[in-house]
C-alpha atoms as a PDB file:
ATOM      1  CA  UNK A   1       0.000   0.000   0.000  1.00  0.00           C
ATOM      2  CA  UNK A   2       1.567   3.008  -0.711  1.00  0.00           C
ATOM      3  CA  UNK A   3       0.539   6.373   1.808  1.00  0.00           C
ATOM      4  CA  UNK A   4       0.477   9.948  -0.122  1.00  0.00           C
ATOM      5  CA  UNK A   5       0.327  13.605   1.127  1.00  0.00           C
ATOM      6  CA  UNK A   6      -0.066  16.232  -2.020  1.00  0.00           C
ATOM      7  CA  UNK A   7       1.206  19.558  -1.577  1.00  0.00           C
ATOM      8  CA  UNK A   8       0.537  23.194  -3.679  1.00  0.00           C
ATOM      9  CA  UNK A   9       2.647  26.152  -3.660  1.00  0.00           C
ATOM     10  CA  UNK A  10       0.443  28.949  -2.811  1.00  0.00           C
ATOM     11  CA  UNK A  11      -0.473  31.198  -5.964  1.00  0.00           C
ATOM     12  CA  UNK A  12       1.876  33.591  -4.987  1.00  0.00           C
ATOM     13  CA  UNK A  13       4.450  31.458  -6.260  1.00  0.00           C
ATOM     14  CA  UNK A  14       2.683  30.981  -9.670  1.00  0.00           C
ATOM     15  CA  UNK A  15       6.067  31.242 -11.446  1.00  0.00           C
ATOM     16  CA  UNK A  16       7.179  28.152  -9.626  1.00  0.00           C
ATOM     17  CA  UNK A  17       4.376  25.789  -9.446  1.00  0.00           C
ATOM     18  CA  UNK A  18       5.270  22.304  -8.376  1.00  0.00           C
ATOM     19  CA  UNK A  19       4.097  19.197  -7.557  1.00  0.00           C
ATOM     20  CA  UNK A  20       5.086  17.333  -4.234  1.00  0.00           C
ATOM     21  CA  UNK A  21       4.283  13.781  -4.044  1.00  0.00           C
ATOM     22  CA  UNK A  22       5.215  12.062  -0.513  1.00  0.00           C
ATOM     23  CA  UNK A  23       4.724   8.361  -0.778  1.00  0.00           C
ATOM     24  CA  UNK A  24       6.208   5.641   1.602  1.00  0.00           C
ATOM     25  CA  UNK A  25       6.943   2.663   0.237  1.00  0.00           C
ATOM     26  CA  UNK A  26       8.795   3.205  -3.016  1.00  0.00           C
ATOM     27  CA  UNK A  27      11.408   1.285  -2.377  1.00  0.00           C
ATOM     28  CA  UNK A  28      14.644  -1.252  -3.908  1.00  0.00           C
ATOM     29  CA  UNK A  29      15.140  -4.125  -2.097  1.00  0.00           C
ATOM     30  CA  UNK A  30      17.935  -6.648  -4.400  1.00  0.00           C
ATOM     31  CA  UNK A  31      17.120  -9.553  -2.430  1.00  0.00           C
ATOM     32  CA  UNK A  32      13.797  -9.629  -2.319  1.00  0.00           C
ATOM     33  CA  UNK A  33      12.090  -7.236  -5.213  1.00  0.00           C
ATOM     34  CA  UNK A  34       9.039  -5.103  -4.273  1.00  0.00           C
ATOM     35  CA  UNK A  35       6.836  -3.038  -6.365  1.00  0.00           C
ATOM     36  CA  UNK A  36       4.732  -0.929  -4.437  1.00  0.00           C
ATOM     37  CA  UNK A  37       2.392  -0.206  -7.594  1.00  0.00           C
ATOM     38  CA  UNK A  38       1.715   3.366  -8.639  1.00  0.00           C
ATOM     39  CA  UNK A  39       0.066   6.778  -7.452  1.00  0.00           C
ATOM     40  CA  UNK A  40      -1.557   9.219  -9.749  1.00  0.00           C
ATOM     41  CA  UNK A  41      -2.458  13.023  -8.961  1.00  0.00           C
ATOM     42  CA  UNK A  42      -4.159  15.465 -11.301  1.00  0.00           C
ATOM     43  CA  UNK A  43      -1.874  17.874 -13.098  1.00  0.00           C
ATOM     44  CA  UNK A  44      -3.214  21.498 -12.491  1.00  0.00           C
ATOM     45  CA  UNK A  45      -1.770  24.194 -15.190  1.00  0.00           C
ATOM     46  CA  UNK A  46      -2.176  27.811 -13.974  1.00  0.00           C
ATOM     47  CA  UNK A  47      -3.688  27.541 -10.638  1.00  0.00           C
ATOM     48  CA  UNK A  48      -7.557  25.866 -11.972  1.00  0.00           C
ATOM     49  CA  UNK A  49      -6.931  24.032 -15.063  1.00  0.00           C
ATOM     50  CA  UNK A  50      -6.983  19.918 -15.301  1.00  0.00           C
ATOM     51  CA  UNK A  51      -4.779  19.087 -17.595  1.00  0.00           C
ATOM     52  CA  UNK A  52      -3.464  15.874 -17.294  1.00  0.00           C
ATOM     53  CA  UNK A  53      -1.859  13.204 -14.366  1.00  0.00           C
ATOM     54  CA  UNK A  54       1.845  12.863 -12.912  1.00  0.00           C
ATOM     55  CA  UNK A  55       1.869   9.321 -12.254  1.00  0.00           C
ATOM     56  CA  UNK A  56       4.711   7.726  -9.791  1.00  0.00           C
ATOM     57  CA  UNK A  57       5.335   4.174 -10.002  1.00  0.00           C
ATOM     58  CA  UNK A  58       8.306   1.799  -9.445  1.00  0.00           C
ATOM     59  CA  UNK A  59       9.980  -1.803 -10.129  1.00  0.00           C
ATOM     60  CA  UNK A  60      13.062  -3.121  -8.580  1.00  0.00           C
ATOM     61  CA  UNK A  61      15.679  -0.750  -9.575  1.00  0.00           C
ATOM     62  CA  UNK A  62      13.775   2.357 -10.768  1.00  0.00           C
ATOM     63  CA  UNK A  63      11.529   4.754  -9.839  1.00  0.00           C
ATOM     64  CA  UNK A  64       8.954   6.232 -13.076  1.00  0.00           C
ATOM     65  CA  UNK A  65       7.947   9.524 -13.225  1.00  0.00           C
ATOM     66  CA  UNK A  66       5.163  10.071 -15.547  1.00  0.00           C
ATOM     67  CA  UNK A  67       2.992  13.382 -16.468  1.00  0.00           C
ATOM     68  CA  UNK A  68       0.268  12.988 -19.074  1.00  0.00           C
ATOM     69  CA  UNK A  69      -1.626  15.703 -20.735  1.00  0.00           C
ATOM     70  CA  UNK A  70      -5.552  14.869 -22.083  1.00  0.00           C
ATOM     71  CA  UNK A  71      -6.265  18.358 -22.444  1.00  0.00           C
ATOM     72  CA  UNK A  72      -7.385  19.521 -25.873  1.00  0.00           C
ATOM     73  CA  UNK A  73      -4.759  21.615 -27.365  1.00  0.00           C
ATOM     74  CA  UNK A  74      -2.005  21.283 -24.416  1.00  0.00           C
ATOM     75  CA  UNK A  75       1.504  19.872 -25.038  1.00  0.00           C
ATOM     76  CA  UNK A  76       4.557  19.993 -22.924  1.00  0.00           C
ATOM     77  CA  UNK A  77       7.649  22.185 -22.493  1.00  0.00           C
ATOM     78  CA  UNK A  78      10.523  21.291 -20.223  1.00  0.00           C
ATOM     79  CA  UNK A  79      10.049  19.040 -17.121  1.00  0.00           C
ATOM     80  CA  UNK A  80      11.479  19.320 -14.173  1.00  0.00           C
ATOM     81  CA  UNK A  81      11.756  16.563 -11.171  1.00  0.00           C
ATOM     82  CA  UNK A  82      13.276  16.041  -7.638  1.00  0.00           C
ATOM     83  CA  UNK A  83      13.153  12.425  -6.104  1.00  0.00           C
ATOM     84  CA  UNK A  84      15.046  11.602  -2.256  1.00  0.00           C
ATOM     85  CA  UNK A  85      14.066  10.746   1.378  1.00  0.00           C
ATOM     86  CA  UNK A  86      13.553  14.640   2.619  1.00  0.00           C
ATOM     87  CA  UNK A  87      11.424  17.950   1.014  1.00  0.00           C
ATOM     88  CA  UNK A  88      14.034  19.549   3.393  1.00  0.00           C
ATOM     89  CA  UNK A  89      16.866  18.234   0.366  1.00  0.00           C
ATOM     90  CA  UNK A  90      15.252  19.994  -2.530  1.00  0.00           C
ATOM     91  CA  UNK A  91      16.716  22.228  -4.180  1.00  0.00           C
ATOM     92  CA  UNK A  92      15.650  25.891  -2.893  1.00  0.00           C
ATOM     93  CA  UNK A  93      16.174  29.358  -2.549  1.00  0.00           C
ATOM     94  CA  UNK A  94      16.823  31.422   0.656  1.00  0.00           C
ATOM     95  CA  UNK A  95      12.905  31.963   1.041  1.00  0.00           C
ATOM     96  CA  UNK A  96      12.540  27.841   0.850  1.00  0.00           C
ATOM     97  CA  UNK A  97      10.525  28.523  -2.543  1.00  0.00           C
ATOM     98  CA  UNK A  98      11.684  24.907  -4.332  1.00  0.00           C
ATOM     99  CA  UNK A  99      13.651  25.797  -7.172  1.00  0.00           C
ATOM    100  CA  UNK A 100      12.887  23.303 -10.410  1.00  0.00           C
ATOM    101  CA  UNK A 101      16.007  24.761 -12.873  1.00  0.00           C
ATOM    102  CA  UNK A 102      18.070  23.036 -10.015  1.00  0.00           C
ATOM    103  CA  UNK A 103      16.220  19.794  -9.726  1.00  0.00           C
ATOM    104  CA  UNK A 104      19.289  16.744 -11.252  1.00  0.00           C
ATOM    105  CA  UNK A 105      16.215  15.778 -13.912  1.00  0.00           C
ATOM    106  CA  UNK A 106      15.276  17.644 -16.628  1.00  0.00           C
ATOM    107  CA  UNK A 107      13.820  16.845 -19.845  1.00  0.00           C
ATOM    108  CA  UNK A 108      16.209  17.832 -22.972  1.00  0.00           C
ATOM    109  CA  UNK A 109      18.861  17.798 -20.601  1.00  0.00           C
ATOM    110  CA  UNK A 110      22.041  16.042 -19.725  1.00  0.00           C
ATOM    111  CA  UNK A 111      21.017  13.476 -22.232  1.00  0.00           C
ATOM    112  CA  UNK A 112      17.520  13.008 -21.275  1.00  0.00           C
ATOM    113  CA  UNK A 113      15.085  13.712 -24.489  1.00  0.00           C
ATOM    114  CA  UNK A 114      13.162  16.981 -24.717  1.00  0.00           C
ATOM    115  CA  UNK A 115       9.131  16.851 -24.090  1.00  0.00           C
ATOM    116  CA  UNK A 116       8.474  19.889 -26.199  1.00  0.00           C
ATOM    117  CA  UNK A 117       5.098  19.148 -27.680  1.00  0.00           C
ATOM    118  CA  UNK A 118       4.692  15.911 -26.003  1.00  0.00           C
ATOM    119  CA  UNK A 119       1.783  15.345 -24.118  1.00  0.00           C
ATOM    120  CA  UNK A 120       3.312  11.892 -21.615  1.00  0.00           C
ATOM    121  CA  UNK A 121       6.814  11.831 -21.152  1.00  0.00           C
ATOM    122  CA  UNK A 122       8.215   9.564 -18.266  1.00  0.00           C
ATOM    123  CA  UNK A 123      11.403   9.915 -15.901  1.00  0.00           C
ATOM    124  CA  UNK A 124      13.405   6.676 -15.327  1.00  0.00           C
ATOM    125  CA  UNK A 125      15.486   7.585 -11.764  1.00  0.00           C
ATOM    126  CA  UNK A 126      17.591   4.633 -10.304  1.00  0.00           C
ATOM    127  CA  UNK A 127      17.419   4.198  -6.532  1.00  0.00           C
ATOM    128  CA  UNK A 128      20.745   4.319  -6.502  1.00  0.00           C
ATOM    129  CA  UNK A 129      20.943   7.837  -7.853  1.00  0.00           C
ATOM    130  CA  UNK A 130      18.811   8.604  -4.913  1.00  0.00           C
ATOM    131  CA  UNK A 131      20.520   6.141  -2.050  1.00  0.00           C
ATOM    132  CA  UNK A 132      17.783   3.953  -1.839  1.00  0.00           C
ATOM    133  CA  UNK A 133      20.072   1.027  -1.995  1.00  0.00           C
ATOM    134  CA  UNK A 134      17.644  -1.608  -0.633  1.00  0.00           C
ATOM    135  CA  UNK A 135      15.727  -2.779   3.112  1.00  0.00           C
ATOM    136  CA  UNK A 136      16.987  -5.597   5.062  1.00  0.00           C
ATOM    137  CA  UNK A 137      14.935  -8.462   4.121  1.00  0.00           C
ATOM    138  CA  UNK A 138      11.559  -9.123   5.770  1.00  0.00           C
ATOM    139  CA  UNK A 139      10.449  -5.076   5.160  1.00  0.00           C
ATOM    140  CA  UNK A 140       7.584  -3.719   3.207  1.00  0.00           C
ATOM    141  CA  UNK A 141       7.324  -1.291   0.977  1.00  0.00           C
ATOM    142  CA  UNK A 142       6.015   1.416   3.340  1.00  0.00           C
ATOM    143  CA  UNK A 143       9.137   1.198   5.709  1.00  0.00           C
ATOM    144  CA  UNK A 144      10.600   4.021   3.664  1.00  0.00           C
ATOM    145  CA  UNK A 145       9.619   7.747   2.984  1.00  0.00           C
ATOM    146  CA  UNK A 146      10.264   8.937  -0.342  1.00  0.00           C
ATOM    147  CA  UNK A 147       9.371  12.228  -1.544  1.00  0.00           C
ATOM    148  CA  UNK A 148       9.174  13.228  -5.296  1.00  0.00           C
ATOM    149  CA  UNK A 149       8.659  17.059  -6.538  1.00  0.00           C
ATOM    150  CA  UNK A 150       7.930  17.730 -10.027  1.00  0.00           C
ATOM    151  CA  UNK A 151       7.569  21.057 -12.451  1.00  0.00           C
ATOM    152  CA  UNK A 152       5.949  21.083 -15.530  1.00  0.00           C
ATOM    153  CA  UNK A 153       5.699  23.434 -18.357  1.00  0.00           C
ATOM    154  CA  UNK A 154       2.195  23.369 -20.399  1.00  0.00           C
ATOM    155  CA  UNK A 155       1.735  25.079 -23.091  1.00  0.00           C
ATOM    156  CA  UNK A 156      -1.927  25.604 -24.797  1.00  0.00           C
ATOM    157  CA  UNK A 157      -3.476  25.844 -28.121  1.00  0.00           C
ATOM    158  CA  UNK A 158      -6.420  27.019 -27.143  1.00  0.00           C
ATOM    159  CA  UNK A 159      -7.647  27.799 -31.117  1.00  0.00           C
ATOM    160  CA  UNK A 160      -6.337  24.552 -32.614  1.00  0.00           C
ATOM    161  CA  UNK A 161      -4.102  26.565 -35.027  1.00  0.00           C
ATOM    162  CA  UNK A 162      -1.073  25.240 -33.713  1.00  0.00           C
ATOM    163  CA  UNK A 163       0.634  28.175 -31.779  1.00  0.00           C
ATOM    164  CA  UNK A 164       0.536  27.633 -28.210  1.00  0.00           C
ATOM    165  CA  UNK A 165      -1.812  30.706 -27.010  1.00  0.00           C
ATOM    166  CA  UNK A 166      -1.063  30.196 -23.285  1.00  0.00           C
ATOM    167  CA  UNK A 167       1.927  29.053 -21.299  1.00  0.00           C
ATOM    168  CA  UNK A 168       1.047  28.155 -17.711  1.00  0.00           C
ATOM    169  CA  UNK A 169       3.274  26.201 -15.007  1.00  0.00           C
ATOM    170  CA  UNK A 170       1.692  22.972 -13.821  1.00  0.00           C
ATOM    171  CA  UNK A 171       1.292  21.172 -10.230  1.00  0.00           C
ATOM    172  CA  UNK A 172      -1.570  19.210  -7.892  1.00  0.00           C
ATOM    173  CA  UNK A 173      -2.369  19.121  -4.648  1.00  0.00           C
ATOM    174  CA  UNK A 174      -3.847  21.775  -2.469  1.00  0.00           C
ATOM    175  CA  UNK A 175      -1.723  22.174   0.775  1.00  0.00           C
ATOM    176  CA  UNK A 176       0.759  24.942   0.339  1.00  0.00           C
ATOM    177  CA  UNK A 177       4.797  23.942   0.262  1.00  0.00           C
ATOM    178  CA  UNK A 178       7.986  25.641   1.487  1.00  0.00           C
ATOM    179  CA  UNK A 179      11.002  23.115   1.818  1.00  0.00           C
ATOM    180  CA  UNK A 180      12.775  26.108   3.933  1.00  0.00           C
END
């Protein structure tokens, strides 16, 4: 079973919208493989707007991080995600606003592929990237707190004439977040 907690930055922050996903369970153990199954949240663009699902899910090495769009006219620009076993670790600014252009994944970066005008692109993260190296055996999947923060850029077509007409940030949850 895997436990979540969603969290919103406030609309204040508009210009950094994010995601926070705190799940226990996700976790990599070598000698005895668990998948803990997946969690989806709606993907909110501007502050009101359904536009899609980030989806985390895992098997025994990874950790998948996927955000789908099935809103008419929206596509993707760059992605942005944060996976480890604290909010307190993510990247930030002096305020505690999270800061996504310093999160290690980003899409058309450091030889990930770009999601511009994709509408479901998904992060593969190894554990190991993020020291989950494994739980003695004999522990479940909800022995271990693991918190994921993502940032998406949407852009909409909102006349079908294939110019994105808005650009809006996109998150879910509804409890504000400040890591600092």
């Amino acid at each position: 079973m895997v436990t979540t907690t969603i969290n919103r930055v406030p609309a204040l922050l508009k210009a950094v919208a994010l995601t926070v996903l705190v799940a226990t369970g996700l976790t990599h153990n070598q000698a005895n493989a668990e998948t803990c199954g997946s969690t989806t949240w709606d993907l909110f663009a501007g502050q009101h707007i359904d536009v899609g699902s980030v989806t985390v899910s895992n098997d025994d090495a990874n950790l998948y991080v996927r955000y789908q769009l099935d809103y008419p006219g929206a596509s993707f620009g760059t992605l942005h995600a944060w996976a480890g076993g604290s909010v307190a670790d993510v990247p930030a600014n002096k305020q505690g606003t999270p800061v996504p252009g310093q999160f290690p994944y980003h899409s058309g970066a450091d030889g990930l592929p770009s999601a511009d005008g994709l509408t479901d692109y998904t992060f593969t993260i190894p554990f190991i990237e993020i020291n989950v190296l494994g739980l003695p055996d004999g522990t479940s999947c909800q022995s271990l707190p693991l918190s994921v923060v993502t940032h998406a850029e949407v852009r909409i077509d909102e006349d079908g004439n294939g110019i994105a007409d808005r650009h809006e940030t996109a998150f879910g949850g509804d409890v504000p977040v400040n890591v600092g």
